[in-house]
N, C-alpha and C. Protein backbone atom coordinates (compact mmCIF):
# COMPACT_ATOMS: atom_id res chain seq x y z
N UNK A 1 -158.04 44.55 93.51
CA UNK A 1 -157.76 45.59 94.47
C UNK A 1 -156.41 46.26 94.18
N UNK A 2 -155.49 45.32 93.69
CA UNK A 2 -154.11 45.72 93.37
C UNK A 2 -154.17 47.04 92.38
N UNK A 3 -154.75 46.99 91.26
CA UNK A 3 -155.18 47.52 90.37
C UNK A 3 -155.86 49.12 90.73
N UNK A 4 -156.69 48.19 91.52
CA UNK A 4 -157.17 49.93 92.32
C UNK A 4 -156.77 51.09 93.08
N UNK A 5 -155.51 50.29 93.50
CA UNK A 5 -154.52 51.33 94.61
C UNK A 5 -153.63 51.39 93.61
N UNK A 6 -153.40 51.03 92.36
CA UNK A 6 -151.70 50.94 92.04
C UNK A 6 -151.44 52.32 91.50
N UNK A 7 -152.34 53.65 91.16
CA UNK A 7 -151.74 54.74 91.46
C UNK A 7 -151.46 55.51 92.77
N UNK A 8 -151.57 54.60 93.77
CA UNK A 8 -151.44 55.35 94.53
C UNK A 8 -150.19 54.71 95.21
N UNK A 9 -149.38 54.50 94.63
CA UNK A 9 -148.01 54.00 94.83
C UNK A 9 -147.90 52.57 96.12
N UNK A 10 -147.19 52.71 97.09
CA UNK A 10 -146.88 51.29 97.60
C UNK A 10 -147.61 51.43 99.09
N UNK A 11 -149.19 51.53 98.43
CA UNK A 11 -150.09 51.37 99.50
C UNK A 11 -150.34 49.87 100.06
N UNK A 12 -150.01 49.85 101.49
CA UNK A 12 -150.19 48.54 102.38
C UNK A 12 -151.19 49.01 103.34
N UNK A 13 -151.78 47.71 104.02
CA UNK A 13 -153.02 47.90 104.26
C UNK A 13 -152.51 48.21 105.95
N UNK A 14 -151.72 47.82 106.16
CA UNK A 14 -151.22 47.88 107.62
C UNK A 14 -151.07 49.44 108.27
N UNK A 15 -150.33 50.36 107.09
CA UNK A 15 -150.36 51.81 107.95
C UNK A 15 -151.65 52.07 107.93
N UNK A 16 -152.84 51.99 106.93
CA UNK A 16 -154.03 52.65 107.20
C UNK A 16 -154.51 52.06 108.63
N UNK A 17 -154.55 50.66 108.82
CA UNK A 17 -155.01 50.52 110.06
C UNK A 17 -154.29 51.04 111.75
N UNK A 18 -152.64 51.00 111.30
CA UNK A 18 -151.63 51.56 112.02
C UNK A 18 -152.46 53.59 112.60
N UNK A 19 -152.58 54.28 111.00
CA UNK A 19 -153.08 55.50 110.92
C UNK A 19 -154.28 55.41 112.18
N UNK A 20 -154.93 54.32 111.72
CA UNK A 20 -156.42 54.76 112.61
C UNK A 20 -156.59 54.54 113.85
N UNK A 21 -155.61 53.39 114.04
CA UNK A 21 -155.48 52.88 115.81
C UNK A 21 -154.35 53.99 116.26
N UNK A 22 -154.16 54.84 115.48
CA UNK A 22 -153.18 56.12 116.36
C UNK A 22 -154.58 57.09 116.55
N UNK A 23 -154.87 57.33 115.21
CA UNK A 23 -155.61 58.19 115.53
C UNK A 23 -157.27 57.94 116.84
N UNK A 24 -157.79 56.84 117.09
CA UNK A 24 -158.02 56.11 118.24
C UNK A 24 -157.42 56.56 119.42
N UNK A 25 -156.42 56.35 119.56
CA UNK A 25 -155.59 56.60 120.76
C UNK A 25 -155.26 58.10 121.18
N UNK A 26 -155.20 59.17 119.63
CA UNK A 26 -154.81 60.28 120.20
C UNK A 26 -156.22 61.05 120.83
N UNK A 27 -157.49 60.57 119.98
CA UNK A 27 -158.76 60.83 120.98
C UNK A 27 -159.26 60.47 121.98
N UNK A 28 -158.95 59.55 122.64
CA UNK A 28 -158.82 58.43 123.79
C UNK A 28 -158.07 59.49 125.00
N UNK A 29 -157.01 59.94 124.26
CA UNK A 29 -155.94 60.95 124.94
C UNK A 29 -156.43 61.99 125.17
N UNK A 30 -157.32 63.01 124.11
CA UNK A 30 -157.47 63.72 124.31
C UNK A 30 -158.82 64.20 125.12
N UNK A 31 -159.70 62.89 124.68
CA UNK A 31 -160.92 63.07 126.05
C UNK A 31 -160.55 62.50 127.40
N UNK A 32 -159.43 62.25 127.56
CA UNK A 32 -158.79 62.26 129.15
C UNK A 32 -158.61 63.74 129.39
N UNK A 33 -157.81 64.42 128.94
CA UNK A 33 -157.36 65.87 128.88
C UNK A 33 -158.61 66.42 128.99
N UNK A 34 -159.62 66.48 128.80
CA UNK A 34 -161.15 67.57 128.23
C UNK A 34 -161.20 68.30 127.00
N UNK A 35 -160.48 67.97 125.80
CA UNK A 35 -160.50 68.11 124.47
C UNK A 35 -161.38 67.10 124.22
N UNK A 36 -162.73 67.84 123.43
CA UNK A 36 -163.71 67.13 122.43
C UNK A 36 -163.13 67.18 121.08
N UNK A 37 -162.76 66.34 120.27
CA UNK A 37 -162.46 66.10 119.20
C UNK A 37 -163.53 64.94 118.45
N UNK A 38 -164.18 65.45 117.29
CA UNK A 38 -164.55 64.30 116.39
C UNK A 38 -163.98 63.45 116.07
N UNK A 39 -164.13 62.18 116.21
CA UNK A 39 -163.12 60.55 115.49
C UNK A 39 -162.80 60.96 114.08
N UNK A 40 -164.32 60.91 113.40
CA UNK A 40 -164.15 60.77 112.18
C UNK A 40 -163.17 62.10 111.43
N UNK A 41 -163.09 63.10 112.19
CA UNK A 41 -161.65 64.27 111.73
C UNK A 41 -160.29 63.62 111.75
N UNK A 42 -160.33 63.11 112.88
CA UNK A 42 -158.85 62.27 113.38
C UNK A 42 -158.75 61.15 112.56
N UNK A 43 -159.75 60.11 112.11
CA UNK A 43 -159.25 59.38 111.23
C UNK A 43 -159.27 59.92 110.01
N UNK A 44 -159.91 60.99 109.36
CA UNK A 44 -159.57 61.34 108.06
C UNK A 44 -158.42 61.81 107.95
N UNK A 45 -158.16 62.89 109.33
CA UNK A 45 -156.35 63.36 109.06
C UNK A 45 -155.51 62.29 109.10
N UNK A 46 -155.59 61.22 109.67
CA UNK A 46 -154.99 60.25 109.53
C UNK A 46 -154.76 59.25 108.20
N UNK A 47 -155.37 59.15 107.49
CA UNK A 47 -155.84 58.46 106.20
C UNK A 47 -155.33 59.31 105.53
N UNK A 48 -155.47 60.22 105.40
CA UNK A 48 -154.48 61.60 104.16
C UNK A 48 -153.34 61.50 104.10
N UNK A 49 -152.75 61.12 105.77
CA UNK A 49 -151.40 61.38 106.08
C UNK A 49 -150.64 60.28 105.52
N UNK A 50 -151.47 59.18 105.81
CA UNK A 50 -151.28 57.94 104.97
C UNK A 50 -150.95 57.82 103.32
N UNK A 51 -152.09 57.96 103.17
CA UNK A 51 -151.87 58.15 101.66
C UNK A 51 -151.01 59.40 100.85
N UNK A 52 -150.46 60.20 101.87
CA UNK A 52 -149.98 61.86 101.59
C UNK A 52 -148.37 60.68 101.23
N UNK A 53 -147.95 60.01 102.44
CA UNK A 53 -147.00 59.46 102.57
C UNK A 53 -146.94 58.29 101.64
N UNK A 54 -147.94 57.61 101.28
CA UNK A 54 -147.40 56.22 99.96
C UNK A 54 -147.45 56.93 98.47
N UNK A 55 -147.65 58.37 98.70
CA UNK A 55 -147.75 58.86 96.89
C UNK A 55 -146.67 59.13 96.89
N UNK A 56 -145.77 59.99 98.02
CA UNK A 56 -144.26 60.40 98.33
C UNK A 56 -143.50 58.97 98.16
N UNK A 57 -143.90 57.95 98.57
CA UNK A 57 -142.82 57.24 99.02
C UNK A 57 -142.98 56.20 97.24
N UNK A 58 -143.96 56.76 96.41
CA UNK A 58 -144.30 55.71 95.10
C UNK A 58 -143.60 56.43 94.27
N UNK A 59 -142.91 57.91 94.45
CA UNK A 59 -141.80 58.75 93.54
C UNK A 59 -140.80 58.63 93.35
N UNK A 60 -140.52 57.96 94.85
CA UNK A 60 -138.87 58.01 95.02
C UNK A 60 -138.53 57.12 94.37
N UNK A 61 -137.11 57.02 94.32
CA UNK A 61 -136.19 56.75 93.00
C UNK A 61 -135.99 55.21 93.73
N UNK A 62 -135.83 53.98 92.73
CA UNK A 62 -135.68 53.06 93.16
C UNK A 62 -134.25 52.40 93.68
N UNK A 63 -134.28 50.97 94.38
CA UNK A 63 -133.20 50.87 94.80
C UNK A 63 -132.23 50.53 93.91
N UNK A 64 -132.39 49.70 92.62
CA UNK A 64 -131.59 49.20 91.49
C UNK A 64 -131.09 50.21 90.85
N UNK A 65 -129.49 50.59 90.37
CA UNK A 65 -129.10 51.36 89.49
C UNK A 65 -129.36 51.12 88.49
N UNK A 66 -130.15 52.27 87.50
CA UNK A 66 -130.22 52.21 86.05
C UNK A 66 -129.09 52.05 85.30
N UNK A 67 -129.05 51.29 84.28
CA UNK A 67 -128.34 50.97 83.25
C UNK A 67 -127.68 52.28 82.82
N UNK A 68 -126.41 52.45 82.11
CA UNK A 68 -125.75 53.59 81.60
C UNK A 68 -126.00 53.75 80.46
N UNK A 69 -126.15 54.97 80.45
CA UNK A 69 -127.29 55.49 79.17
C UNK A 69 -125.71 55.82 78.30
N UNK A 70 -126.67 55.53 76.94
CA UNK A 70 -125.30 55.37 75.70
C UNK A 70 -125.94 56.47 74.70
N UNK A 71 -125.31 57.63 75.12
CA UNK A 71 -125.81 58.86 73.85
C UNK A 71 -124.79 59.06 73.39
N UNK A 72 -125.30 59.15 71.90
CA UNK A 72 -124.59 59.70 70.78
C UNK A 72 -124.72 60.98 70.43
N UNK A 73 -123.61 62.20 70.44
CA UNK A 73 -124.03 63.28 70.04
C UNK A 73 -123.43 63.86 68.72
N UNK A 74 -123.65 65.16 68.01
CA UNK A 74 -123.55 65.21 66.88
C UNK A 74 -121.77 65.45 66.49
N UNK A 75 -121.15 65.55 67.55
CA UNK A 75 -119.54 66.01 67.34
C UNK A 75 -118.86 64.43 67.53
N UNK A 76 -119.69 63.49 67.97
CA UNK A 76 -118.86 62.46 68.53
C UNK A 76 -118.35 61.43 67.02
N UNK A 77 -117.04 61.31 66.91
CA UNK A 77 -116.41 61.18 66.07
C UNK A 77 -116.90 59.85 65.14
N UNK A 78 -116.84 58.90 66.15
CA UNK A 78 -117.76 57.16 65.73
C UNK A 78 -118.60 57.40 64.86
N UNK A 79 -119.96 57.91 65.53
CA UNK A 79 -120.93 58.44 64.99
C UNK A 79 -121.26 59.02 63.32
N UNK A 80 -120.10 59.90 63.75
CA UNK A 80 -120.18 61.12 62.41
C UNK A 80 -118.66 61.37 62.04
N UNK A 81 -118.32 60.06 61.02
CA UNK A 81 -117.03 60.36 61.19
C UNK A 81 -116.24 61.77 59.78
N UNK A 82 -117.34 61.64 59.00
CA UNK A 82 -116.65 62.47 58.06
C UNK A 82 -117.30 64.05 58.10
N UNK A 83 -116.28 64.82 58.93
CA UNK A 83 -117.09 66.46 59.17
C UNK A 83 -117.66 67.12 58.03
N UNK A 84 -116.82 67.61 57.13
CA UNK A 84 -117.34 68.25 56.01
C UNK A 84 -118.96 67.62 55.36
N UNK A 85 -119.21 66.31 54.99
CA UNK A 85 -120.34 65.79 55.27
C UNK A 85 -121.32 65.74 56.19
N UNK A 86 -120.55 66.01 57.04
CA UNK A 86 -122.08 66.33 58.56
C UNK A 86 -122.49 67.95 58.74
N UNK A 87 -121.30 68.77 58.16
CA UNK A 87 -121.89 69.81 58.33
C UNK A 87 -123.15 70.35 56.99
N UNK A 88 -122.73 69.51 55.54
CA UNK A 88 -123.80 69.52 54.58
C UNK A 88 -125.08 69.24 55.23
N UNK A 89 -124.92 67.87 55.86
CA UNK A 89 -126.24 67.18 56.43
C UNK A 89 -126.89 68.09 57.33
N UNK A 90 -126.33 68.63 57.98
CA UNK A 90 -126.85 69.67 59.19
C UNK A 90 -127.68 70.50 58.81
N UNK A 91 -127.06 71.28 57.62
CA UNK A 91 -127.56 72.52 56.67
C UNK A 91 -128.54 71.94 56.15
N UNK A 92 -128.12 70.61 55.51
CA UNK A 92 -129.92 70.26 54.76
C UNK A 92 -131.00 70.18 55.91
N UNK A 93 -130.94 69.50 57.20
CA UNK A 93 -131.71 68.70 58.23
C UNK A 93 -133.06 70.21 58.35
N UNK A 94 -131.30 71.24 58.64
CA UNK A 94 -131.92 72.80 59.59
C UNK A 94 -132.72 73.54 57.80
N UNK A 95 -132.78 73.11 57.13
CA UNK A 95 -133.28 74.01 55.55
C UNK A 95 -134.65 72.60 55.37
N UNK A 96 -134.71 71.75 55.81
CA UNK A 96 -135.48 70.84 55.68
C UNK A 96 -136.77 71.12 56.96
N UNK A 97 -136.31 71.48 57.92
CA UNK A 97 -136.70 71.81 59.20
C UNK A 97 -137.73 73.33 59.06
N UNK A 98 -137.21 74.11 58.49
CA UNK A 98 -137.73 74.94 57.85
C UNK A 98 -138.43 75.54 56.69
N UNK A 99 -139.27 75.24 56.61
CA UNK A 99 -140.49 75.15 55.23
C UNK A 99 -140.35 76.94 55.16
N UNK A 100 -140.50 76.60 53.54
CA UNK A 100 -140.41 77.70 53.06
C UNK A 100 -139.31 78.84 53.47
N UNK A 101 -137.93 78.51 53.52
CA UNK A 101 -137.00 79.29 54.13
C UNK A 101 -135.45 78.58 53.71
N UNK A 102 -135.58 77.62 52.44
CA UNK A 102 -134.58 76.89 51.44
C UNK A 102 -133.49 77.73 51.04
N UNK A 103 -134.21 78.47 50.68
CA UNK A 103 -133.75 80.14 49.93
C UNK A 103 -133.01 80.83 50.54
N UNK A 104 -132.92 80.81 51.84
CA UNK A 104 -132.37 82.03 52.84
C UNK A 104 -130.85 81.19 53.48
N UNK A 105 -131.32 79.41 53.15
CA UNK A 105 -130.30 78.66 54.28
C UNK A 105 -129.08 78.65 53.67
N UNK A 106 -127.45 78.60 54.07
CA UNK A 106 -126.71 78.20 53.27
C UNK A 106 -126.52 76.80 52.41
N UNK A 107 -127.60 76.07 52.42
CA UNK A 107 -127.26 74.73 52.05
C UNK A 107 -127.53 75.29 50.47
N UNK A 108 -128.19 75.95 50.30
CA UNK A 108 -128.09 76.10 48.36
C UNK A 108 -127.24 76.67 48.03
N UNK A 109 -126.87 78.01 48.49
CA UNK A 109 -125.82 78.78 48.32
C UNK A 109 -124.20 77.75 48.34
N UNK A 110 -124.13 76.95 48.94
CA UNK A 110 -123.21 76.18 48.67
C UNK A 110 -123.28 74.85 47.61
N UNK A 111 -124.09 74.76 47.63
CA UNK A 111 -124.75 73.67 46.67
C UNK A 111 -123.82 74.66 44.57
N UNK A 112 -124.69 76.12 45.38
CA UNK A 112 -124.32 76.45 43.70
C UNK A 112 -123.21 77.05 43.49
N UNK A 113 -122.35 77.19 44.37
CA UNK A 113 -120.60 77.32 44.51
C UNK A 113 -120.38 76.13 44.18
N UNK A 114 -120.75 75.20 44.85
CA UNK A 114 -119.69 73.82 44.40
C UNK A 114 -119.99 73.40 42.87
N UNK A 115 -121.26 73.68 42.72
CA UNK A 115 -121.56 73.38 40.86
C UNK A 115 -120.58 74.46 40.25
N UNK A 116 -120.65 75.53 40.48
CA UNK A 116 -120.07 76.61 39.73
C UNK A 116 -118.68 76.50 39.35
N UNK A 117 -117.90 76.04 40.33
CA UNK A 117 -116.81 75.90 40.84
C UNK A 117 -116.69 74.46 39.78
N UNK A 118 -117.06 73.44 39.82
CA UNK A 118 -116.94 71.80 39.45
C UNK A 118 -116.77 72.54 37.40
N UNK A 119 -118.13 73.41 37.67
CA UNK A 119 -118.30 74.03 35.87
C UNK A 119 -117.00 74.55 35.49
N UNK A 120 -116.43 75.60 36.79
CA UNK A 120 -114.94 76.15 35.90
C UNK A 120 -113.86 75.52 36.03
N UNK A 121 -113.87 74.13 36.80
CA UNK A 121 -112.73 73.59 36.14
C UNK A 121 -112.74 72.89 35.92
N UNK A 122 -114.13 72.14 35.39
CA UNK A 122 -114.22 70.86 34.43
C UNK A 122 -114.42 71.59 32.78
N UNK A 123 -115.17 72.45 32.71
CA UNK A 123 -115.78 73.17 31.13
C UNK A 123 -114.98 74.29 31.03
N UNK A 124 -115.05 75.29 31.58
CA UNK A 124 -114.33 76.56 31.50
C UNK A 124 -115.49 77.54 31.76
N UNK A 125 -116.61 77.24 32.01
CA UNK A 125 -117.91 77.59 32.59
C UNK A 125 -117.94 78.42 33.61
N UNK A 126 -118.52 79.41 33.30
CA UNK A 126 -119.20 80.42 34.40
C UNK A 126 -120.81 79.99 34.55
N UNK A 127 -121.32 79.86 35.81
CA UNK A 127 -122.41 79.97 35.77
C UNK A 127 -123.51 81.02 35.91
N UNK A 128 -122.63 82.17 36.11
CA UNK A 128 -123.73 83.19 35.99
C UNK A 128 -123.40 83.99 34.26
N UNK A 129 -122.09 83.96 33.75
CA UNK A 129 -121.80 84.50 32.89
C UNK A 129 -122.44 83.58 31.67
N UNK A 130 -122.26 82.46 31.38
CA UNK A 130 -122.59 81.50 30.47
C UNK A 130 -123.77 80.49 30.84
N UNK A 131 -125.23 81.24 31.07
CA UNK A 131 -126.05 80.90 31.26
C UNK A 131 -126.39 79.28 30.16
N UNK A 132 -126.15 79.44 29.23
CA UNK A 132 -126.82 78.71 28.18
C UNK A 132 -126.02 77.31 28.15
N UNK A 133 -124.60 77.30 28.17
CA UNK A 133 -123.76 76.34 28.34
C UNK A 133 -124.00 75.53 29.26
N UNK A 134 -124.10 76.05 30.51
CA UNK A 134 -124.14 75.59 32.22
C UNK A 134 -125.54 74.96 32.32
N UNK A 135 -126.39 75.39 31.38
CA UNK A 135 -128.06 74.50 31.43
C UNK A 135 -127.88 73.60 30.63
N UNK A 136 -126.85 73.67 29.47
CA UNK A 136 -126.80 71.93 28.88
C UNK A 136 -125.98 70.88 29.38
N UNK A 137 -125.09 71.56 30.25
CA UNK A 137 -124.04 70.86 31.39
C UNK A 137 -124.64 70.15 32.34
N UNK A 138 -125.60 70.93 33.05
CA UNK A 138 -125.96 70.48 34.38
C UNK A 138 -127.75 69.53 33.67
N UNK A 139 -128.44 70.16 33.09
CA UNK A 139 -129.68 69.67 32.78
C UNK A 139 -130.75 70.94 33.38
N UNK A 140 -131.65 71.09 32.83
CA UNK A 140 -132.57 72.41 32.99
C UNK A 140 -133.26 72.35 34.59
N UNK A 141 -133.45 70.88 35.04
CA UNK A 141 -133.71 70.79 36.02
C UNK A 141 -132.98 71.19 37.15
N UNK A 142 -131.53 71.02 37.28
CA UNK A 142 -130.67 71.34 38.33
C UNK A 142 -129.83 72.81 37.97
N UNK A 143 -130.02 73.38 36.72
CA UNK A 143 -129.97 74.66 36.18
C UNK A 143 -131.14 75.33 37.12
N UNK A 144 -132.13 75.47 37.16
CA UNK A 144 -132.96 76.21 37.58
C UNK A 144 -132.73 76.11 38.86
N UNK A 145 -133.03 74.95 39.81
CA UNK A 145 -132.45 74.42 41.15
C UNK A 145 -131.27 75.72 41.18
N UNK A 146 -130.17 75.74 40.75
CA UNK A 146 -129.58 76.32 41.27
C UNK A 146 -129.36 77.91 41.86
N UNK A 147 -130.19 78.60 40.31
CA UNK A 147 -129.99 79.53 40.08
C UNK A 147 -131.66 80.28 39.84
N UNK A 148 -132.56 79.56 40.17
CA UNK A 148 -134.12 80.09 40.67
C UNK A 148 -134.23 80.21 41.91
N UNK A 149 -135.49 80.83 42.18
CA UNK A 149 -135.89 80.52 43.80
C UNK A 149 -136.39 79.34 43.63
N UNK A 150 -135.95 78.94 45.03
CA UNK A 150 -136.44 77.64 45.24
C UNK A 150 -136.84 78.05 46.46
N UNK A 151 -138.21 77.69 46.80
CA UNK A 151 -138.79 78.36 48.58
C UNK A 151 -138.40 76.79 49.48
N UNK A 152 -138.80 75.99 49.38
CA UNK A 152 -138.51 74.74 50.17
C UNK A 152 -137.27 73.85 49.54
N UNK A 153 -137.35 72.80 50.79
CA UNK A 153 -135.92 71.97 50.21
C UNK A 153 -136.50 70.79 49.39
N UNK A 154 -135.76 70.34 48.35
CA UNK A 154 -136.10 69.28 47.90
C UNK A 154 -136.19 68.11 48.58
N UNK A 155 -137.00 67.10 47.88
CA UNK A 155 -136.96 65.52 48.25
C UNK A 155 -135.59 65.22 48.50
N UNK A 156 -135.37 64.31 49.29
CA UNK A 156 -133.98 63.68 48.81
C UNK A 156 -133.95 63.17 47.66
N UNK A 157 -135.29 62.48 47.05
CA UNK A 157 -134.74 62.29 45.33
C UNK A 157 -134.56 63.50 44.62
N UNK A 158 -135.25 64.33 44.47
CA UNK A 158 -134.99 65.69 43.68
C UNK A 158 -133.47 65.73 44.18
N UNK A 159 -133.00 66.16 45.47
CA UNK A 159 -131.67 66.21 45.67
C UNK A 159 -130.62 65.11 45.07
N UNK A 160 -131.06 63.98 45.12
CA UNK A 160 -129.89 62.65 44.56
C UNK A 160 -129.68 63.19 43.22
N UNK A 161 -130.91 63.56 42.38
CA UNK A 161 -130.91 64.12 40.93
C UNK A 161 -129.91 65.09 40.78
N UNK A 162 -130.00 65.94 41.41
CA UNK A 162 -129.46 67.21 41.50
C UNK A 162 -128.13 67.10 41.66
N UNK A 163 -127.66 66.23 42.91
CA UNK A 163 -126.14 66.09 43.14
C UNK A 163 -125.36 65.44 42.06
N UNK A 164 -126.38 64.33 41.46
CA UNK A 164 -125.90 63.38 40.37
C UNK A 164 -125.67 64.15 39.37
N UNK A 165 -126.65 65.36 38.61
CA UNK A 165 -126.26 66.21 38.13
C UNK A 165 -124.29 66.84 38.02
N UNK A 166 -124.53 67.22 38.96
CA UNK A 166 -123.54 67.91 39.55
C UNK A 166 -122.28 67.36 39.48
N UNK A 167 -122.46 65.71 39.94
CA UNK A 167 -120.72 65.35 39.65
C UNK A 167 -120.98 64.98 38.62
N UNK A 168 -121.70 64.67 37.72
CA UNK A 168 -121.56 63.85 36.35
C UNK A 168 -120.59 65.31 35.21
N UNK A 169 -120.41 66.30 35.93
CA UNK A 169 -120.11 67.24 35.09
C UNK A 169 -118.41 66.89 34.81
N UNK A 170 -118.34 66.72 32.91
CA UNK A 170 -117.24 66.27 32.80
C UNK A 170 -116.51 67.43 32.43
């Protein structure tokens, strides 16, 4: 039986009978007065009112305080302690998040500054000027990566490749 009422929140058997011996009494009352009233109206409004009242009273918030909720958000220092790295991660998450739209995010565009940049002052390398050098530097794979379209984001292994690429540049 428990089972059977238990959506209907903290139904006891006492107001329904409470409900019906009122509603009893208010027809009792009212065929003193000369009001004809049907029972079975008066106990159904009664029974609704009942149950209107244990679905209300199965919402309300309980008496025990909940535990304090422990959120972590993306600025909170613990968490994420090294910025310049969280804002990479961000750029990959939001370019990862977005299929087919790699191309448009800044996470490559910085990706091929920082190669470019690593090329001219580790080699003396341009990467748009000295195409041919910068593909035996980096490897044809993270050459193209940089400087093709690329519509989606890589794996994180394609990416580990790619970064590894990138610092290995002596």
């Amino acid at each position: 039986m428990k089972e059977f009422l238990a959506p209907l929140g903290r139904l006891r058997m006492w107001p329904a009978f409470g409900a019906v011996a009122a509603a009893a009494a208010v027809w009792a009352a009212a065929l003193m007065v000369g009001v004809d009233f049907a029972i079975w109206q008066l106990v159904a409004l009664a029974l609704a009112a009942v149950l209107a009242y244990s679905v209300v009273s199965g919402m309300r918030a309980d008496t025990e305080p909940a535990p304090d909720l422990i959120v972590h958000t993306v600025n909170e220092p613990s968490w994420r302690p090294f910025t310049d790295v969280n804002r990479w991660e961000d750029r990959f998450i939001f370019a990862e998040a977005k299929p087919g739209r790699f191309e448009t995010t800044n996470a490559k565009q910085q990706l091929a500054e920082l190669a470019a940049e690593r090329l001219r002052l580790r080699r003396g390398l341009s990467l748009t000027g000295q195409p041919d050098e910068c593909r035996a530097a980096l490897g044809e794979s993270t050459y193209l990566f940089l400087t093709g379209p690329v519509p989606d984001c890589p794996t994180p292994r394609q990416l580990g490749e790619h970064l590894q690429a990138i610092e290995e540049i002596q």
